[in-house]
C-alpha atoms as a PDB file:
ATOM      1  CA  UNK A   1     -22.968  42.363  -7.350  1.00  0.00           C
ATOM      2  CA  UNK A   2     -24.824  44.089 -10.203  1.00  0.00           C
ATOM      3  CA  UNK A   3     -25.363  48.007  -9.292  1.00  0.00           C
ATOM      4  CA  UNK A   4     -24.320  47.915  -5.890  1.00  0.00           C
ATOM      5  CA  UNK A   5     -22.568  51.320  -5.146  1.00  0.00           C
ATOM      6  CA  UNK A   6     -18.651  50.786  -3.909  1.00  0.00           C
ATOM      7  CA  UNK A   7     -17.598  52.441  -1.280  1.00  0.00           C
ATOM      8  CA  UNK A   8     -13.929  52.673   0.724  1.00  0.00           C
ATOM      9  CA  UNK A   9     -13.806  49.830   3.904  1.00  0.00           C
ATOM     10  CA  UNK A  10     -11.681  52.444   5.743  1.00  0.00           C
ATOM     11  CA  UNK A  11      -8.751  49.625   5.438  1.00  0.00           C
ATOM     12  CA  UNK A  12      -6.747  50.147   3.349  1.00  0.00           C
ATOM     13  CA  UNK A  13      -5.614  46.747   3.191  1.00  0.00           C
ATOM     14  CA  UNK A  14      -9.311  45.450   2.397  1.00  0.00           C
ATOM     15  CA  UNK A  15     -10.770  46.026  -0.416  1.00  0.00           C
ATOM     16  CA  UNK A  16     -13.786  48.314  -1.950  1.00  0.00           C
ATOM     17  CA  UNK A  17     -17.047  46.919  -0.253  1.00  0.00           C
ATOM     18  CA  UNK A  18     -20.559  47.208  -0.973  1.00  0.00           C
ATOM     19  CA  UNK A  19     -22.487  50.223   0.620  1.00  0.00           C
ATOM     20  CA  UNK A  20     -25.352  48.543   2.756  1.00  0.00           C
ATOM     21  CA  UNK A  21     -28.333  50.099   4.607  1.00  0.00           C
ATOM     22  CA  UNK A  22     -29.244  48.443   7.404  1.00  0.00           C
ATOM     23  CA  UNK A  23     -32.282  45.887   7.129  1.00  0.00           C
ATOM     24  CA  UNK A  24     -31.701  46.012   3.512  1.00  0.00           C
ATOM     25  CA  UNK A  25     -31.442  42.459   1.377  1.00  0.00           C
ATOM     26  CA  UNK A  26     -28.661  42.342  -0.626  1.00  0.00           C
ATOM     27  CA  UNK A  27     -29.339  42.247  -4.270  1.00  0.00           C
ATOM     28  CA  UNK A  28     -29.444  38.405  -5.214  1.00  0.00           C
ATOM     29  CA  UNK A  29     -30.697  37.843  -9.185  1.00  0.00           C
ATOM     30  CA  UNK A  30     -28.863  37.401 -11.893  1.00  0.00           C
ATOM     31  CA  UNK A  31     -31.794  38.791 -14.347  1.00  0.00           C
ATOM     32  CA  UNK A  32     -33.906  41.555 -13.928  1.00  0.00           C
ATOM     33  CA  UNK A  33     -36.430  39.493 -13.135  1.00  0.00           C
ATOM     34  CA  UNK A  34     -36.606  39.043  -9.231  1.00  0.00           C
ATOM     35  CA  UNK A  35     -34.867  36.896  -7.170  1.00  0.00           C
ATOM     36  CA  UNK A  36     -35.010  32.822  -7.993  1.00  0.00           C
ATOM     37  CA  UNK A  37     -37.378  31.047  -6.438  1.00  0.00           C
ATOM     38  CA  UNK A  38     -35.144  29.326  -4.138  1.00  0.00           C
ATOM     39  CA  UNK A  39     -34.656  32.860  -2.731  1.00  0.00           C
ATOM     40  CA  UNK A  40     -38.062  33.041  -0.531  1.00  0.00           C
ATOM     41  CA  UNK A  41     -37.127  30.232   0.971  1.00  0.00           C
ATOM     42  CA  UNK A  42     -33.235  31.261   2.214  1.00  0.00           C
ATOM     43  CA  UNK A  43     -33.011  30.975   6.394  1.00  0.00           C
ATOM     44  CA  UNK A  44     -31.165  34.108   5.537  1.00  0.00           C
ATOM     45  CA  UNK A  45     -33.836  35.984   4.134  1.00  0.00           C
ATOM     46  CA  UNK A  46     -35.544  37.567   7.689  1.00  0.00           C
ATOM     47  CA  UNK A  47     -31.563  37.925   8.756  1.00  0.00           C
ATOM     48  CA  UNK A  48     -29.797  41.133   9.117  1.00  0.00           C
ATOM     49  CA  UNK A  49     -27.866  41.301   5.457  1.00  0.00           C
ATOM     50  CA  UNK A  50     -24.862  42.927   6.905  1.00  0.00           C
ATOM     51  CA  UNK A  51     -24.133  39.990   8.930  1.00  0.00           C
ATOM     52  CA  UNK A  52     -23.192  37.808   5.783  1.00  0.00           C
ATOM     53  CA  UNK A  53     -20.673  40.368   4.840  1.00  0.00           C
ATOM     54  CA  UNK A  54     -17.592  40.535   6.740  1.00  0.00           C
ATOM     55  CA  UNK A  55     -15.200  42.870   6.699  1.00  0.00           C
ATOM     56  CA  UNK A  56     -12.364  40.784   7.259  1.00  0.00           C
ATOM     57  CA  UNK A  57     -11.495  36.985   7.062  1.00  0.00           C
ATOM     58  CA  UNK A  58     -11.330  36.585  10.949  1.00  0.00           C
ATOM     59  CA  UNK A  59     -14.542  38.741  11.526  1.00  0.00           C
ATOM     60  CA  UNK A  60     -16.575  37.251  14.532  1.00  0.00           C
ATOM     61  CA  UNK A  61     -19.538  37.720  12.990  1.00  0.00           C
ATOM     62  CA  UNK A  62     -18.882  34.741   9.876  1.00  0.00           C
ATOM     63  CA  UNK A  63     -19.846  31.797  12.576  1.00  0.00           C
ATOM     64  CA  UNK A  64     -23.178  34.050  13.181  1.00  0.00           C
ATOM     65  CA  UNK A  65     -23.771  33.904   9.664  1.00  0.00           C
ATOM     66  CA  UNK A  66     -22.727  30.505   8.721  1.00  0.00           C
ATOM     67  CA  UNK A  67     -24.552  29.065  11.597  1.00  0.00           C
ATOM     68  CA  UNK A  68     -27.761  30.488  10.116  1.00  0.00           C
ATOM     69  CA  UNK A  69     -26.591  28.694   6.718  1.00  0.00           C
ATOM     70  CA  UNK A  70     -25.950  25.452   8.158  1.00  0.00           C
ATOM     71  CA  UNK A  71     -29.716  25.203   8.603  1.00  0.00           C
ATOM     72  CA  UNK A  72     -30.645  26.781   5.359  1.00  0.00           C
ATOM     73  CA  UNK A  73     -32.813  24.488   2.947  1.00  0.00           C
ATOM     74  CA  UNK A  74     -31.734  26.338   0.341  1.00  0.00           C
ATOM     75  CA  UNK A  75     -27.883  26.009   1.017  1.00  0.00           C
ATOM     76  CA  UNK A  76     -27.081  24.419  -2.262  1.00  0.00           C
ATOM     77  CA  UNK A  77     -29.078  26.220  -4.631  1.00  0.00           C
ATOM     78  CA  UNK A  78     -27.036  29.457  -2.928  1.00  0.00           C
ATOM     79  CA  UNK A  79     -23.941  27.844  -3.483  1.00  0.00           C
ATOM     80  CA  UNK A  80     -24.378  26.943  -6.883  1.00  0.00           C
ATOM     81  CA  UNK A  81     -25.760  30.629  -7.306  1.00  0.00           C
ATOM     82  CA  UNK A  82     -22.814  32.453  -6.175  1.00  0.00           C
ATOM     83  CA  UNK A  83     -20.138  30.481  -8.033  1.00  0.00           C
ATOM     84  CA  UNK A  84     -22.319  31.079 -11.453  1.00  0.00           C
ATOM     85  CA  UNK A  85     -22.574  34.754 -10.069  1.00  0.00           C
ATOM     86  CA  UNK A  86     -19.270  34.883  -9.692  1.00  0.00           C
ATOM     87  CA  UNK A  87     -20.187  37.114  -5.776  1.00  0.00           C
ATOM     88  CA  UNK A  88     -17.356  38.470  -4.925  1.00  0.00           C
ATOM     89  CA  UNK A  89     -18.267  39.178  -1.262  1.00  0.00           C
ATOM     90  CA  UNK A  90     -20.732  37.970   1.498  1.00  0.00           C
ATOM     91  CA  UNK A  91     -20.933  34.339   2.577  1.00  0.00           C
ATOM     92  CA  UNK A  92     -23.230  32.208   0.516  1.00  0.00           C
ATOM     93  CA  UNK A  93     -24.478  28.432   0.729  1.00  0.00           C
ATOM     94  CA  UNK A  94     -22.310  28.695   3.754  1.00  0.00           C
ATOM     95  CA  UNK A  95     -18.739  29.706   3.107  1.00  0.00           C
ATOM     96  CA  UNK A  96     -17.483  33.305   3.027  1.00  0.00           C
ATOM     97  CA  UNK A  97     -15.501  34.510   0.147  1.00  0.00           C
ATOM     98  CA  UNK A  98     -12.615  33.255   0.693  1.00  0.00           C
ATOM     99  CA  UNK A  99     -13.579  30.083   0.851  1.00  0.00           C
ATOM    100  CA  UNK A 100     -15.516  30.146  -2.666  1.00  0.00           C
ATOM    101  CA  UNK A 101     -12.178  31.764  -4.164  1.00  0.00           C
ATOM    102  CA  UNK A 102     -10.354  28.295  -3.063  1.00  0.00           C
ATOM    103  CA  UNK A 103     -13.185  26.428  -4.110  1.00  0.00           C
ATOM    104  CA  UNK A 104     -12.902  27.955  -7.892  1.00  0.00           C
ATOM    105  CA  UNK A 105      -9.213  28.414  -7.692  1.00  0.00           C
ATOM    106  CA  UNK A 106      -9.101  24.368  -6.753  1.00  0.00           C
ATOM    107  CA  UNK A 107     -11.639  23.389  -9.750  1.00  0.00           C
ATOM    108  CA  UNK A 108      -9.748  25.226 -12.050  1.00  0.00           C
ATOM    109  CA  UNK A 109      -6.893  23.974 -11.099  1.00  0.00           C
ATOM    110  CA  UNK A 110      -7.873  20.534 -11.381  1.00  0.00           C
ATOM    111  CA  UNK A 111      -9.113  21.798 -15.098  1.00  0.00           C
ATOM    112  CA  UNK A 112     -12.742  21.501 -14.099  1.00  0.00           C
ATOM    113  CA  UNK A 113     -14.572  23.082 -16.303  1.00  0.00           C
ATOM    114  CA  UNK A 114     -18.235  24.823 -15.210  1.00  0.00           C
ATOM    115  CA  UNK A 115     -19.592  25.178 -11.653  1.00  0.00           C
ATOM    116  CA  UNK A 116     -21.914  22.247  -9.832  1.00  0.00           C
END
């Protein structure tokens, strides 16, 4: 994510995360224009932020958050966003991090070349 500060998880196993204020939006543009248009539309957009970014891969709250994605109009156009991004954490268009990193590591694997 572009200028979000780093700070230690407190695990030493997990790695640097994004700092987060509560009720804050996580920053979701690629340009310094604003966010796309798709954006305003995101079921995630009234939803606590820090709820789409676990801590760890079995965190309880990832069904919270990808139950509000499963109803998202906008799923696709987030997915699509976050592979181009190349977000590192959070859960976007529905899967968590992990889950994107096996998604990329599988298309490049199968010498795809771009992202949908």
């Amino acid at each position: 994510m572009q200028g979000a500060i780093r700070v230690q998880s407190g695990n030493p196993s997990q790695p640097n995360r994004p700092s987060r204020r509560k009720g804050a939006r996580p920053p979701r543009n690629l340009s310094a224009s604003g966010p796309e248009p798709w954006m305003w539309d995101a079921a995630c957009a009234t939803a606590d932020p820090d709820l789409f970014f676990p801590r760890e891969r079995r965190d309880p709250e990832i069904i919270s958050a990808k139950r509000v994605c499963a109803c998202c109009p906008v799923k696709d156009e987030c997915l699509r966003y976050s592979l181009h991004a190349q977000e590192e954490f959070g859960i976007w268009g529905g899967l968590d991090e992990w889950e994107r990193r096996e998604l990329l590591d599988k298309q490049h694997g199968d010498g795809a070349q771009g992202v949908a």
